[in-house]
C-alpha atoms as a PDB file:
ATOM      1  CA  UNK A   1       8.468 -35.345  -1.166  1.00  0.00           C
ATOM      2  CA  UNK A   2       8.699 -31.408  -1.208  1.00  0.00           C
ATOM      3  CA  UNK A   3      11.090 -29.617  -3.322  1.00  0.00           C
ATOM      4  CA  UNK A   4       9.830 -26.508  -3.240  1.00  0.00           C
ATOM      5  CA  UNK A   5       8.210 -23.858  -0.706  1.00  0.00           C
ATOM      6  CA  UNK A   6       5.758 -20.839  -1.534  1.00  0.00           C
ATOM      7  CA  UNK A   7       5.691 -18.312   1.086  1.00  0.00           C
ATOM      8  CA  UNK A   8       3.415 -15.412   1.625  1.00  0.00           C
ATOM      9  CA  UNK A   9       5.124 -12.215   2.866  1.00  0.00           C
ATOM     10  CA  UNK A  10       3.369 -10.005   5.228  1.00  0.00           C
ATOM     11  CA  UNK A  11       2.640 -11.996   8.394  1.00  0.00           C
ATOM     12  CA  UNK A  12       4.510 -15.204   7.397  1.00  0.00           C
ATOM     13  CA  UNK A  13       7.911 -14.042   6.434  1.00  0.00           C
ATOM     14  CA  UNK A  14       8.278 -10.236   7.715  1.00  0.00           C
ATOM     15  CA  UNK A  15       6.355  -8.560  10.368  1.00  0.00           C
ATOM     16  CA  UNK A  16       4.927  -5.842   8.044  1.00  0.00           C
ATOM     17  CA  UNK A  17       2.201  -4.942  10.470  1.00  0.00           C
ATOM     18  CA  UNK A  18       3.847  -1.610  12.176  1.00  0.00           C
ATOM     19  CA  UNK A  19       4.375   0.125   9.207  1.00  0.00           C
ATOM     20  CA  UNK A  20       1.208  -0.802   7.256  1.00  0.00           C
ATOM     21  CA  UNK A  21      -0.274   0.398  10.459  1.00  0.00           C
ATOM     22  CA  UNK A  22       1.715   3.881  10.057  1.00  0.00           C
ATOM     23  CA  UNK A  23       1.469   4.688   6.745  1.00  0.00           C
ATOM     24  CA  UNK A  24      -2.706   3.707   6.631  1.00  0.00           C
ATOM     25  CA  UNK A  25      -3.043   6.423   9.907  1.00  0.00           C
ATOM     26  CA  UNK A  26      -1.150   8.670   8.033  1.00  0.00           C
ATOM     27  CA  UNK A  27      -3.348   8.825   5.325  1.00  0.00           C
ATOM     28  CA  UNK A  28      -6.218   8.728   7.318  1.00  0.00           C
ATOM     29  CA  UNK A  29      -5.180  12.034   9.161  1.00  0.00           C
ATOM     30  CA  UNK A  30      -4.436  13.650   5.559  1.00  0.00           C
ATOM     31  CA  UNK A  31      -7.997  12.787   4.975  1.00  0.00           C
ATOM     32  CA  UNK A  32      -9.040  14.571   8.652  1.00  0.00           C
ATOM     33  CA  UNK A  33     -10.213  10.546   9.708  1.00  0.00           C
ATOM     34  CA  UNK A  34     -10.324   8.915  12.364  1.00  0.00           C
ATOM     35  CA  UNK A  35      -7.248   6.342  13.215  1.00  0.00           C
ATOM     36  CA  UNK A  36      -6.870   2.955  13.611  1.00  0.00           C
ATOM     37  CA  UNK A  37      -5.576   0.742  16.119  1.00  0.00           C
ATOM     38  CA  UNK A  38      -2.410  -2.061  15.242  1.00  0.00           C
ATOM     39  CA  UNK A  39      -5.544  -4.522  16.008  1.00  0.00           C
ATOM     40  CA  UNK A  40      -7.260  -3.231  13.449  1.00  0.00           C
ATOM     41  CA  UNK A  41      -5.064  -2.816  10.661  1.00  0.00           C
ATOM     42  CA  UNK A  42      -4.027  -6.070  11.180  1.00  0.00           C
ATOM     43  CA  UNK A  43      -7.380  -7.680  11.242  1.00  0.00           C
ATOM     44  CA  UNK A  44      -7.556  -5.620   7.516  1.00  0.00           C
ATOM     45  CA  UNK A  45      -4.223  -7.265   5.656  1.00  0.00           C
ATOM     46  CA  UNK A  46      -3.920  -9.704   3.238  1.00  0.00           C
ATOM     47  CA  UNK A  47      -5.670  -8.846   0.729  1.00  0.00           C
ATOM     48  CA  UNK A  48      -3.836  -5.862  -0.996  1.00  0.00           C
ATOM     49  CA  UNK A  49      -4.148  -2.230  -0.421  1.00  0.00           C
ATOM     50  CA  UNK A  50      -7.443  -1.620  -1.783  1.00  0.00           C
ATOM     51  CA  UNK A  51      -8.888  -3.301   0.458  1.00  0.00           C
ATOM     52  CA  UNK A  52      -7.247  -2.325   3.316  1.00  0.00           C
ATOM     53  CA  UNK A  53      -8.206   1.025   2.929  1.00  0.00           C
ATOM     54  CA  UNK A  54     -11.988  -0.306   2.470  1.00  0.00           C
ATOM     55  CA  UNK A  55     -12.393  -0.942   6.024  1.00  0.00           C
ATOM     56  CA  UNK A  56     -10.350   1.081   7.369  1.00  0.00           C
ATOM     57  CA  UNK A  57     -12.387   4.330   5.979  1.00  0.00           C
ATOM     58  CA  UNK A  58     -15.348   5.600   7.101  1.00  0.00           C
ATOM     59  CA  UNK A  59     -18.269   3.755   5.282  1.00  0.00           C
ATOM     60  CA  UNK A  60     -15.700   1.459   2.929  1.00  0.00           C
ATOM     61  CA  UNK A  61     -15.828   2.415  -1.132  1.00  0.00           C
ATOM     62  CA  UNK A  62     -18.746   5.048  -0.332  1.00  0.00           C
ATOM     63  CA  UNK A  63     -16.900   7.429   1.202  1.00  0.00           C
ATOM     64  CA  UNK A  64     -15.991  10.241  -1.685  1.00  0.00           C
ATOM     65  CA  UNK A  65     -12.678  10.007  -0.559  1.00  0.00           C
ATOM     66  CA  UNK A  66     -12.611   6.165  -0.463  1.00  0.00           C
ATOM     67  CA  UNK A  67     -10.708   6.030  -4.182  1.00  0.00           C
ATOM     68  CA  UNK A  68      -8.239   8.653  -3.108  1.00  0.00           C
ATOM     69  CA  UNK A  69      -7.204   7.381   0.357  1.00  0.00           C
ATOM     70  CA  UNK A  70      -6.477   4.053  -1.998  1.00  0.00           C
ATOM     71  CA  UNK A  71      -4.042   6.199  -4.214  1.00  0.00           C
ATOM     72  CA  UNK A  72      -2.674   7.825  -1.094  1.00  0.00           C
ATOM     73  CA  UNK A  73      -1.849   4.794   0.925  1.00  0.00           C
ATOM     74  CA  UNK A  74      -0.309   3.639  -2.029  1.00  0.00           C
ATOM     75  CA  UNK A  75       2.113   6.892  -1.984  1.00  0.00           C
ATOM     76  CA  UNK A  76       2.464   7.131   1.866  1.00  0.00           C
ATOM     77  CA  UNK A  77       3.888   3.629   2.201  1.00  0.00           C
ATOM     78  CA  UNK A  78       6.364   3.371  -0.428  1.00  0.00           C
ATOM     79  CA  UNK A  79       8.551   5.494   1.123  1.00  0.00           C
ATOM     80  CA  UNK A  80       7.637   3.751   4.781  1.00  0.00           C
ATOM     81  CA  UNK A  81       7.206  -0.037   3.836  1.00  0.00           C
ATOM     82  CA  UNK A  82      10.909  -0.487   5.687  1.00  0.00           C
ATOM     83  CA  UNK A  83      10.911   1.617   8.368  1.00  0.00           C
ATOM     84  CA  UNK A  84      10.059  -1.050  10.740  1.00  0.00           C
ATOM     85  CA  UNK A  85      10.045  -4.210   9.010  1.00  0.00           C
ATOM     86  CA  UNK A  86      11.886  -7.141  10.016  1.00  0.00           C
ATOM     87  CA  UNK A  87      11.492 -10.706   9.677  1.00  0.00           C
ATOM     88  CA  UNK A  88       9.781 -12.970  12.377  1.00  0.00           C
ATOM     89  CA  UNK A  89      12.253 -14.427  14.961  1.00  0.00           C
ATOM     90  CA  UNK A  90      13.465 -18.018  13.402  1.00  0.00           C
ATOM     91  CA  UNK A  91      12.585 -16.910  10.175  1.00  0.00           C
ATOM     92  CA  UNK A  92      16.118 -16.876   8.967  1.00  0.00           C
ATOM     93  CA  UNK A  93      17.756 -19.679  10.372  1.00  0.00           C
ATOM     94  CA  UNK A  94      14.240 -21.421   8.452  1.00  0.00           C
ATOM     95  CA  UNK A  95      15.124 -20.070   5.240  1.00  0.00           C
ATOM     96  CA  UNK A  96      18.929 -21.212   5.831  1.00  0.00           C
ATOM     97  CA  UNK A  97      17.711 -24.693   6.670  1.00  0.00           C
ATOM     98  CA  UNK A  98      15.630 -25.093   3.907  1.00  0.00           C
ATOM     99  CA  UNK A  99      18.422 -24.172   1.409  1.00  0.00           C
ATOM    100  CA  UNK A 100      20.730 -25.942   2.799  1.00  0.00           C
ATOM    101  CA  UNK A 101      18.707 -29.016   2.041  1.00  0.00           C
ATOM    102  CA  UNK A 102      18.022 -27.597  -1.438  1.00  0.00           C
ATOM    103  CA  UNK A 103      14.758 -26.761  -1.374  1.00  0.00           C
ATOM    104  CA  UNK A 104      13.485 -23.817  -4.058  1.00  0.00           C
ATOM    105  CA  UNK A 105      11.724 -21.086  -2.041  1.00  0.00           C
ATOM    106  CA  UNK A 106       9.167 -18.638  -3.951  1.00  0.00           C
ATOM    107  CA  UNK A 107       7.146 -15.765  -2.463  1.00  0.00           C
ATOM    108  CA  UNK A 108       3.761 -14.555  -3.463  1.00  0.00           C
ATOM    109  CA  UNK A 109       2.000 -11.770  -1.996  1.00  0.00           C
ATOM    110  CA  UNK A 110      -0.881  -9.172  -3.035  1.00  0.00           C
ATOM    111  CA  UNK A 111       1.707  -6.211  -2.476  1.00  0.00           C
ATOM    112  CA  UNK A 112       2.496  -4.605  -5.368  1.00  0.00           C
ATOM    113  CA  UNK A 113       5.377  -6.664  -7.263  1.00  0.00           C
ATOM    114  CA  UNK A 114       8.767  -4.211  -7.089  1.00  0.00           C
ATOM    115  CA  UNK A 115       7.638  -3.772  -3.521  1.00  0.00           C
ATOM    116  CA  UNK A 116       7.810  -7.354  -2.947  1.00  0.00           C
ATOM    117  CA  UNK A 117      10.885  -8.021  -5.333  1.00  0.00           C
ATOM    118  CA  UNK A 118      12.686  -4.893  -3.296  1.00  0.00           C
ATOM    119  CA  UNK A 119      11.746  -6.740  -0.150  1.00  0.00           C
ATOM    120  CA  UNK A 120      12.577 -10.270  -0.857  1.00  0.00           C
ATOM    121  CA  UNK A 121      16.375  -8.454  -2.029  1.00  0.00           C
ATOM    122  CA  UNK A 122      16.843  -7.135   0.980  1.00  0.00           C
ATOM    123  CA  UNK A 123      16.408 -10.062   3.057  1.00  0.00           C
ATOM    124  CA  UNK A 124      16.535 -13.029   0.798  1.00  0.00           C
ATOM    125  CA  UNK A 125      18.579 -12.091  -1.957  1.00  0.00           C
ATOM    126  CA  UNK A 126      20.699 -15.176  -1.180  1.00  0.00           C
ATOM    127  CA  UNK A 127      17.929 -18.211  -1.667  1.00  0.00           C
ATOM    128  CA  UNK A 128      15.405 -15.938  -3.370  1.00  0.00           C
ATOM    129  CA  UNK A 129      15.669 -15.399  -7.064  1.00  0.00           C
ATOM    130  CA  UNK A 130      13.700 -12.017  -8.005  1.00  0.00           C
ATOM    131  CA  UNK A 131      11.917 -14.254 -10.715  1.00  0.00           C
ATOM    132  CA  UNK A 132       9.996 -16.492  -8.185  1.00  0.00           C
ATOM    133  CA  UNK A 133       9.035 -13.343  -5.493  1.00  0.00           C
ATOM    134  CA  UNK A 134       6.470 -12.012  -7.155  1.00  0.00           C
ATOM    135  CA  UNK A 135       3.531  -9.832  -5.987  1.00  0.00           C
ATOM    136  CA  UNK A 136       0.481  -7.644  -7.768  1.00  0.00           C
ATOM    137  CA  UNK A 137       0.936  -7.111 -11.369  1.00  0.00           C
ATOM    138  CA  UNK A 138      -0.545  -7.111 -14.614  1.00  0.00           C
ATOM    139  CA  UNK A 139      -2.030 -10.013 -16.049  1.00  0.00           C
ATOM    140  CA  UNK A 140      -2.590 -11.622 -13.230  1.00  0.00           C
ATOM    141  CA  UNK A 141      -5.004 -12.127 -10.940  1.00  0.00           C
ATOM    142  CA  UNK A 142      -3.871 -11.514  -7.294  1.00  0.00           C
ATOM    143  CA  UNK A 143      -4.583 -14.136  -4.518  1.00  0.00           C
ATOM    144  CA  UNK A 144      -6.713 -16.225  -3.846  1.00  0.00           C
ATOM    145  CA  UNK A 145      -7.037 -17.125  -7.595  1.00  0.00           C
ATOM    146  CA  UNK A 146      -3.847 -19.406  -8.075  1.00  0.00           C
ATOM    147  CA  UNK A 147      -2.576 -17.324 -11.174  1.00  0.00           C
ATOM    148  CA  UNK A 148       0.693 -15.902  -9.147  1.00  0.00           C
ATOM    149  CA  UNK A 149       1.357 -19.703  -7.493  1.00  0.00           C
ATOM    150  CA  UNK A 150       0.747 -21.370 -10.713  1.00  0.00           C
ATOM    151  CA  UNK A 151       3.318 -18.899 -12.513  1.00  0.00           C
ATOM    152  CA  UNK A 152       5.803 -19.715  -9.312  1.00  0.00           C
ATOM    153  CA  UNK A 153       5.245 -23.538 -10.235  1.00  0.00           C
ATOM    154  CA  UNK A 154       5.901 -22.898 -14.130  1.00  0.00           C
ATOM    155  CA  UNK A 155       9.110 -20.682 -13.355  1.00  0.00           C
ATOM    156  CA  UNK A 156      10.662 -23.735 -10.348  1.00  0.00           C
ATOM    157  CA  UNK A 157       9.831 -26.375 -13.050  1.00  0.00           C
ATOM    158  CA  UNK A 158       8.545 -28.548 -10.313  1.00  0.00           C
ATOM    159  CA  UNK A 159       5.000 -30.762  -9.665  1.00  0.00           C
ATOM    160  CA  UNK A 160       2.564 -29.463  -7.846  1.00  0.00           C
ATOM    161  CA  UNK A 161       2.419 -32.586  -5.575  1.00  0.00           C
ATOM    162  CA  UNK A 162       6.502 -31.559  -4.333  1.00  0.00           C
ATOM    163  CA  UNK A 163       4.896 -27.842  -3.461  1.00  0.00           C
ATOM    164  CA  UNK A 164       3.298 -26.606  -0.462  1.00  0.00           C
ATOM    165  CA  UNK A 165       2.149 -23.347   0.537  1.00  0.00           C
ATOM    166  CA  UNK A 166       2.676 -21.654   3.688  1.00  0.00           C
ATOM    167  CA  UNK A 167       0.987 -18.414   5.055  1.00  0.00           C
ATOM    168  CA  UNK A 168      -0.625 -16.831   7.741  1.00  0.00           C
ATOM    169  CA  UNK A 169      -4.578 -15.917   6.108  1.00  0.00           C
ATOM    170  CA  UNK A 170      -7.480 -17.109   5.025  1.00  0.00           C
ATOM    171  CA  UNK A 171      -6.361 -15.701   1.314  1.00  0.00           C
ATOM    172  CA  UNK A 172      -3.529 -18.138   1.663  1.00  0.00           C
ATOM    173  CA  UNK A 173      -5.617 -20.741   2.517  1.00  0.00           C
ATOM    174  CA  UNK A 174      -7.784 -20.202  -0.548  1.00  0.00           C
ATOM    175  CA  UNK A 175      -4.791 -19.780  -2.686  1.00  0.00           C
ATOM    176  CA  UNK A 176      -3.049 -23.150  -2.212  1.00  0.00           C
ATOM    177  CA  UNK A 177      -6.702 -24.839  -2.345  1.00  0.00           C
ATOM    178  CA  UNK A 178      -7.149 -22.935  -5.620  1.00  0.00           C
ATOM    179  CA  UNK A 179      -3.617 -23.781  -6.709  1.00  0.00           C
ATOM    180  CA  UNK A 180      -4.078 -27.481  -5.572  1.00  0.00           C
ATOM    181  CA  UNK A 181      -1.120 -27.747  -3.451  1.00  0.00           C
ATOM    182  CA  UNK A 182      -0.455 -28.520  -0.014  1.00  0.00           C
ATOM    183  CA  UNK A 183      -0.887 -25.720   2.844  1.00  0.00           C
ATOM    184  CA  UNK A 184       0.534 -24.747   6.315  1.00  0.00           C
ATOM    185  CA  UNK A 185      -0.851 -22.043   8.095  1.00  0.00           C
ATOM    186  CA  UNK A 186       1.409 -20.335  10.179  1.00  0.00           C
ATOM    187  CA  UNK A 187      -0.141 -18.787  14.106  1.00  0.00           C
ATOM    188  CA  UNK A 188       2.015 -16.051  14.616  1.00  0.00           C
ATOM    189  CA  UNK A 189       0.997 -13.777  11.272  1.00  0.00           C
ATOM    190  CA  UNK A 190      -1.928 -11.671  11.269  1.00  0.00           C
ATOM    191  CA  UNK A 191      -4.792 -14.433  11.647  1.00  0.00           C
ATOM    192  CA  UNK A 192      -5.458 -16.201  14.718  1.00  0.00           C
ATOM    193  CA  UNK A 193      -5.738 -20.102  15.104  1.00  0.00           C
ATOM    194  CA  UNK A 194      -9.626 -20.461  15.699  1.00  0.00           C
ATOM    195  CA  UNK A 195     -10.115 -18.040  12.632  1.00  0.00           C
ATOM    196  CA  UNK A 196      -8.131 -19.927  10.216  1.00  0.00           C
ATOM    197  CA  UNK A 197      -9.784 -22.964  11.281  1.00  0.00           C
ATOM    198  CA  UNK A 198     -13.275 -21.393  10.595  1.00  0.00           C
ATOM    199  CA  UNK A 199     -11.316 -20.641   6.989  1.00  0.00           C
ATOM    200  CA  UNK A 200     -10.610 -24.580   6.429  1.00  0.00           C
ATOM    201  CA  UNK A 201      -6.829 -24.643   7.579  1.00  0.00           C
ATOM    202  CA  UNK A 202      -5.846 -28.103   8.525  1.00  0.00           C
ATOM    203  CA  UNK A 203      -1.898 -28.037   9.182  1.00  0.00           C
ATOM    204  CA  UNK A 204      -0.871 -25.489  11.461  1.00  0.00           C
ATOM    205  CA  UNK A 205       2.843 -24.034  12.911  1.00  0.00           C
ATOM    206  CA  UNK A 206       3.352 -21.644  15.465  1.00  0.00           C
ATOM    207  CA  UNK A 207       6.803 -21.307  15.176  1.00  0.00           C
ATOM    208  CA  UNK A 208       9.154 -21.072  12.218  1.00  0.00           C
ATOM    209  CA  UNK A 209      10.828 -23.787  13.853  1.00  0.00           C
ATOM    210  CA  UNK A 210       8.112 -26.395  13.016  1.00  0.00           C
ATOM    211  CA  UNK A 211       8.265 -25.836   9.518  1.00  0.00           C
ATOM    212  CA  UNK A 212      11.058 -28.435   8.283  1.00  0.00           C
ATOM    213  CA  UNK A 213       9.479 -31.595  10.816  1.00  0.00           C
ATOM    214  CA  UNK A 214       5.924 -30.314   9.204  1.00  0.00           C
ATOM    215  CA  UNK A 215       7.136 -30.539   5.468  1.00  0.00           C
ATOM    216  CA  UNK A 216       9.166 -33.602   6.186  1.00  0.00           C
ATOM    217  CA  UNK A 217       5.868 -35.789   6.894  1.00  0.00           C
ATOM    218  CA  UNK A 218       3.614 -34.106   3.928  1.00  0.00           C
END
């Protein structure tokens, strides 16, 4: 039976993309380069900033500039990483349903952690505690190693057989394999269907709304 839920962020809980998308063209023009389409900015997520910015530069980490546009991104979207954001439609009325029937909901993403923390206060303040969203930091590897969703784990004091993992990447994927918990892999994130396939997915949702039937039957 599952008692407790790890969600990624970007792509699975908020709809990050437009403002990831902003803040990497913006830096891109300080650097006189060329932009980037929403397509591919989203194709580049989920995997932290760093490497965001490696394909979305001219000729990755050897570009001179490539280090800089890294520190730059960093700047340009924290003061735009809420401009646009919202979460996905059904998202909420999810995250109601699941605490109504008690469930402990953690978040773990590769943004850096008082983005995530400021993020998860905003809009989940009320099933969320700031202990269990946790993101980039210190001592810790970021996903896919299982170092974040292991600490998650420790922190809920529950079994690893009542926990499953639910994102929209291939990272996530990884993660909960690496973690050895269970994994849904939601359609409407950043990823499409066929590529998370390719990237060993097995239990899929398309909707928010799927979630509770899905994690009833695991």
């Amino acid at each position: 039976m599952i008692s407790a839920v790890i969600f990624d962020l970007d792509g699975t809980l908020l709809d990050t993309i437009q403002d990831l998308a902003d803040s990497c063209n913006k830096t891109l023009e300080q650097l006189g380069m060329p932009p980037r389409t929403l397509d591919e900015v989203r194709s580049f997520v989920g995997n932290g900033i760093g490497r965001l910015m490696e394909q979305a530069v001219p000729k990755g980490k050897d570009n001179k500039d490539f280090e800089n546009s890294v520190e730059l991104m960093k700047k340009n979207y924290s003061t735009n990483w809420h401009n646009k954001t919202k979460p996905y439609d059904g998202i909420m009325d999810l995250i109601s349903a699941l605490k109504e029937r008690r469930i402990k909901i953690g978040i773990n993403s590769n943004k850096p952690d008082p983005q995530v923390k400021e993020l998860a206060r905003l809009y989940f303040s009320e099933v969320v505690d700031e202990t269990t969203a946790v993101g980039e930091r210190e001592g810790f590897k970021r996903k896919p190693f299982p170092d974040l969703a292991n600490e998650i784990i420790r922190i809920m004091g529950v079994e690893k057989e009542e926990v499953v993992y639910i994102g929209d990447s291939e990272v996530d994927v990884a993660t909960a394999r690496n973690a050895g918990i269970k994994c849904i892999s939601v359609t409407w994130g950043f990823r499409s269907r066929k590529f998370l396939e390719e990237n060993g997915a097995k239990i899929f949702a398309d909707k928010p709304g799927e979630i509770l039937n899905l994690i009833e039957r695991l």
